[in-house]
N, C-alpha and C. Protein backbone atom coordinates (compact mmCIF):
# COMPACT_ATOMS: atom_id res chain seq x y z
N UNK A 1 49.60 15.89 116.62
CA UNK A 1 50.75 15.97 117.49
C UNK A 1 51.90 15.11 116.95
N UNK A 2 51.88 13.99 116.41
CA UNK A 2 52.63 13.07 116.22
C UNK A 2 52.89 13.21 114.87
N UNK A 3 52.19 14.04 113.93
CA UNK A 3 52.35 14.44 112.68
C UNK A 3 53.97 15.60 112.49
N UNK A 4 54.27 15.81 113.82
CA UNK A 4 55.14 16.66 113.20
C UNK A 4 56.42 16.07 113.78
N UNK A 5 57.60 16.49 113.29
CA UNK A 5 58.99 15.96 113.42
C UNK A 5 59.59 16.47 114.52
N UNK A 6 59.06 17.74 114.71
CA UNK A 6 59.66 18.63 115.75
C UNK A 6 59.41 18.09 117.44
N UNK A 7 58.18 16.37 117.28
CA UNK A 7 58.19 16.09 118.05
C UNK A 7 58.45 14.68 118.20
N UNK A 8 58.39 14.17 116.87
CA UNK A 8 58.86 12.75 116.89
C UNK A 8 60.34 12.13 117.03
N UNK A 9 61.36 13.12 116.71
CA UNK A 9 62.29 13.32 116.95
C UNK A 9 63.04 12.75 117.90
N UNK A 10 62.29 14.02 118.91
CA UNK A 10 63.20 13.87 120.33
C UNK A 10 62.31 12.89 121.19
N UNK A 11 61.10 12.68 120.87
CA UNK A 11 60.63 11.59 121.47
C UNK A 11 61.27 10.14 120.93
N UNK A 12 61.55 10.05 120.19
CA UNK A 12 62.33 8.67 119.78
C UNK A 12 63.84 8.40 120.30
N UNK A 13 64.50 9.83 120.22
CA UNK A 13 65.63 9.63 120.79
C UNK A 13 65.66 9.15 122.41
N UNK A 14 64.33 9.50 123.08
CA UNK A 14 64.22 9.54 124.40
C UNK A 14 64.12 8.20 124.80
N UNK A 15 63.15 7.59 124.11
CA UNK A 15 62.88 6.45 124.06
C UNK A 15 64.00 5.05 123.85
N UNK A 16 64.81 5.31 122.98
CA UNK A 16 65.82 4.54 122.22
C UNK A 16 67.03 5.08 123.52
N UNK A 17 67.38 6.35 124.20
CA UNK A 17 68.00 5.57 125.71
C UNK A 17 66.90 5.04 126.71
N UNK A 18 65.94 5.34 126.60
CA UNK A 18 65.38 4.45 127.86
C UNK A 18 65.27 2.98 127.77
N UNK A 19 65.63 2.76 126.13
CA UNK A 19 65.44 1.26 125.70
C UNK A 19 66.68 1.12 126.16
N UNK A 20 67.76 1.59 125.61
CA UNK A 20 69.31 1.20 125.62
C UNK A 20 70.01 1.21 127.53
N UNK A 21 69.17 1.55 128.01
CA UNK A 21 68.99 1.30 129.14
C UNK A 21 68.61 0.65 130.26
N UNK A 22 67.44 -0.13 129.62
CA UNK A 22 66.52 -1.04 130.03
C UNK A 22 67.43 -2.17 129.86
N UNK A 23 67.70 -2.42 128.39
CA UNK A 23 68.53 -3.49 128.33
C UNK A 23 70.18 -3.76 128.90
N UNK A 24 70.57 -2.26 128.83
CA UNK A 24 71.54 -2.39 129.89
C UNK A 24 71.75 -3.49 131.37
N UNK A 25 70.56 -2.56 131.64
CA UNK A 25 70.29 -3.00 133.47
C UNK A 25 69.52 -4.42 133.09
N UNK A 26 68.93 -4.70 132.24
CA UNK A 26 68.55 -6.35 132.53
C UNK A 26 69.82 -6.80 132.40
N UNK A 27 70.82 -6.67 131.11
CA UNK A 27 71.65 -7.74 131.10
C UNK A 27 72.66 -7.94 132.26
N UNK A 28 72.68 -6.76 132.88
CA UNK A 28 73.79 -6.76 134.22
C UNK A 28 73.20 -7.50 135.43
N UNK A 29 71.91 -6.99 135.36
CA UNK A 29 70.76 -8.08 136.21
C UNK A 29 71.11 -9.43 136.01
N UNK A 30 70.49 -10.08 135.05
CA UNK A 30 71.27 -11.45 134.20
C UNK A 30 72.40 -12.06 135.23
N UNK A 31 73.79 -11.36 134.26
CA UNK A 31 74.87 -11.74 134.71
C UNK A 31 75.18 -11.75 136.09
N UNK A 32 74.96 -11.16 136.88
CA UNK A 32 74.60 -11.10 138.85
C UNK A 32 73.92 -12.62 139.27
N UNK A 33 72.70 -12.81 138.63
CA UNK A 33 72.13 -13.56 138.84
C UNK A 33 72.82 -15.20 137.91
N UNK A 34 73.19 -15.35 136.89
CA UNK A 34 74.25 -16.10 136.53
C UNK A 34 75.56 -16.36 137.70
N UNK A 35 75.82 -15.05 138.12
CA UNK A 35 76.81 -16.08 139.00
C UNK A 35 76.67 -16.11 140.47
N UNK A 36 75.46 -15.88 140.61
CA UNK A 36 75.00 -16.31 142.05
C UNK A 36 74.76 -17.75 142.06
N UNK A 37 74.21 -17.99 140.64
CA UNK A 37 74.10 -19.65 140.88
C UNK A 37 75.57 -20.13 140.48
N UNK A 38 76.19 -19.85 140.35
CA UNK A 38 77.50 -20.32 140.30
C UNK A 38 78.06 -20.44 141.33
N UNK A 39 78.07 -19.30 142.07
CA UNK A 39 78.79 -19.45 143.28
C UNK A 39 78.08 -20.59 144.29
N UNK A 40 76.81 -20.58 143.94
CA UNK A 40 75.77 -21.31 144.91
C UNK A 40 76.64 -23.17 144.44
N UNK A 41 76.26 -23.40 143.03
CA UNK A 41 77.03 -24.53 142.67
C UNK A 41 78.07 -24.63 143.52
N UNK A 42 79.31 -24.08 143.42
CA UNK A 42 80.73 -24.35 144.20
C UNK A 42 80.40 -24.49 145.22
N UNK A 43 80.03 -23.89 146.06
CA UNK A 43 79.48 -24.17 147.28
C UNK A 43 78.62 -25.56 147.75
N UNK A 44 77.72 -25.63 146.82
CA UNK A 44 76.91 -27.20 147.08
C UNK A 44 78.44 -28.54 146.64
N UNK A 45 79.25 -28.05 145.66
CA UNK A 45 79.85 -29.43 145.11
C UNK A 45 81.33 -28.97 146.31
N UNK A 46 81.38 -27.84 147.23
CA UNK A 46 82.49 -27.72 148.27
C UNK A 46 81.71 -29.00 149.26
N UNK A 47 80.50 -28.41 149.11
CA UNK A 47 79.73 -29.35 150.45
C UNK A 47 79.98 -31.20 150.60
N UNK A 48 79.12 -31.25 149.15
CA UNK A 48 79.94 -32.40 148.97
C UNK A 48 80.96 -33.22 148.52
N UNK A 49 81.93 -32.42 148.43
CA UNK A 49 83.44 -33.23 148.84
C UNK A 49 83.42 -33.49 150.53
N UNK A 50 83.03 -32.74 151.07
CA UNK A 50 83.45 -32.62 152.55
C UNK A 50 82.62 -33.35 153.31
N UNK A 51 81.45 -33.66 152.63
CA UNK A 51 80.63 -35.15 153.16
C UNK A 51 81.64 -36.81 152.62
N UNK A 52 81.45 -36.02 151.38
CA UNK A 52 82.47 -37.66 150.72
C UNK A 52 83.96 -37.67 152.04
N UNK A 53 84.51 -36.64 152.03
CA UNK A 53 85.52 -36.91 152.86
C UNK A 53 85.35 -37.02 154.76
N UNK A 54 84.22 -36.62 154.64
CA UNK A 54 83.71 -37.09 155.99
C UNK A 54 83.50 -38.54 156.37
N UNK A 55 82.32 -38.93 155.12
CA UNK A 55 82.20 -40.74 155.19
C UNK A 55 83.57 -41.51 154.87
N UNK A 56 84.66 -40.98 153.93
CA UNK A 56 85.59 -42.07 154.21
C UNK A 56 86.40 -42.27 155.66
N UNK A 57 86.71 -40.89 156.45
CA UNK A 57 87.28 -40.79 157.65
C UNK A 57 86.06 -41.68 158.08
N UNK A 58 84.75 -41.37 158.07
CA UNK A 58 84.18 -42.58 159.28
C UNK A 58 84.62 -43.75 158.95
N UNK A 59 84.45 -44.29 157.58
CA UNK A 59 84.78 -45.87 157.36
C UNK A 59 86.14 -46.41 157.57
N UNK A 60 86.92 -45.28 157.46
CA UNK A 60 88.52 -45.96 158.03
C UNK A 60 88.44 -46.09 159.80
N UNK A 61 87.68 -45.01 160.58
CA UNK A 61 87.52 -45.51 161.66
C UNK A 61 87.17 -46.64 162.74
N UNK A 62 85.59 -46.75 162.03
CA UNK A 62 84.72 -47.84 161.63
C UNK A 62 85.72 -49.56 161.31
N UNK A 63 86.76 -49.24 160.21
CA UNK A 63 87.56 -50.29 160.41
C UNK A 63 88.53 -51.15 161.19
N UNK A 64 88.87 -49.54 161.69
CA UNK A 64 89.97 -49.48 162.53
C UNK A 64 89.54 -50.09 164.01
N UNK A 65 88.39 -49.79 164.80
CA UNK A 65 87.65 -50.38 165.35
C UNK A 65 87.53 -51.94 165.37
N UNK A 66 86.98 -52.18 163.89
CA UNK A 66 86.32 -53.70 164.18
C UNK A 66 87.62 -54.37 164.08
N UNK A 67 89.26 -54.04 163.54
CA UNK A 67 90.12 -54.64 163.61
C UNK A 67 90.62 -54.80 164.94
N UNK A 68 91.01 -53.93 165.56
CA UNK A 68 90.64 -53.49 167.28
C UNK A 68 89.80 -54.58 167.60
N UNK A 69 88.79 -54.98 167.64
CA UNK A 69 87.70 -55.39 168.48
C UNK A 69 88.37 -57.32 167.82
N UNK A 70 88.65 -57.31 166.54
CA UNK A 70 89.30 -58.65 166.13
C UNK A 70 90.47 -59.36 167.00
N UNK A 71 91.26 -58.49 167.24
CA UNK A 71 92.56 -58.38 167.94
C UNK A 71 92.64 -59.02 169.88
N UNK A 72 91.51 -58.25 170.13
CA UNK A 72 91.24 -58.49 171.24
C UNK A 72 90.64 -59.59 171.90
């Protein structure tokens, strides 16, 4: 069966898109998944700015307070 051309042929061509295909869809797979963690990153380093800027508003409060409480 494999001895003749009339079938190795088109079986190789078949093969060579199902390859060129395969690798298609992984690499697009890949890249999806590349920037999911990306987006995931921005999101964790959005998070924490907005903690960092959370704790300084407490500590200016926090100050503002014990100067308050000095005063009095």
């Amino acid at each position: 069966m494999f001895d003749n051309p009339g079938v190795i042929v088109p079986l190789g061509g078949l093969l060579m898109v199902i390859l060129i295909v395969a690798i298609t869809s992984m690499r697009k797979m890949r890249e999806r998944e590349l920037q999911a963690h990306q987006e995931l990153r921005l999101r964790e380093m959005d998070h924490e700015r907005k903690m960092k800027e959370m704790e300084i508003e407490k500590a200016k409060i926090e100050l503002e307070k014990a100067k308050a409480g000095k005063t009095v």
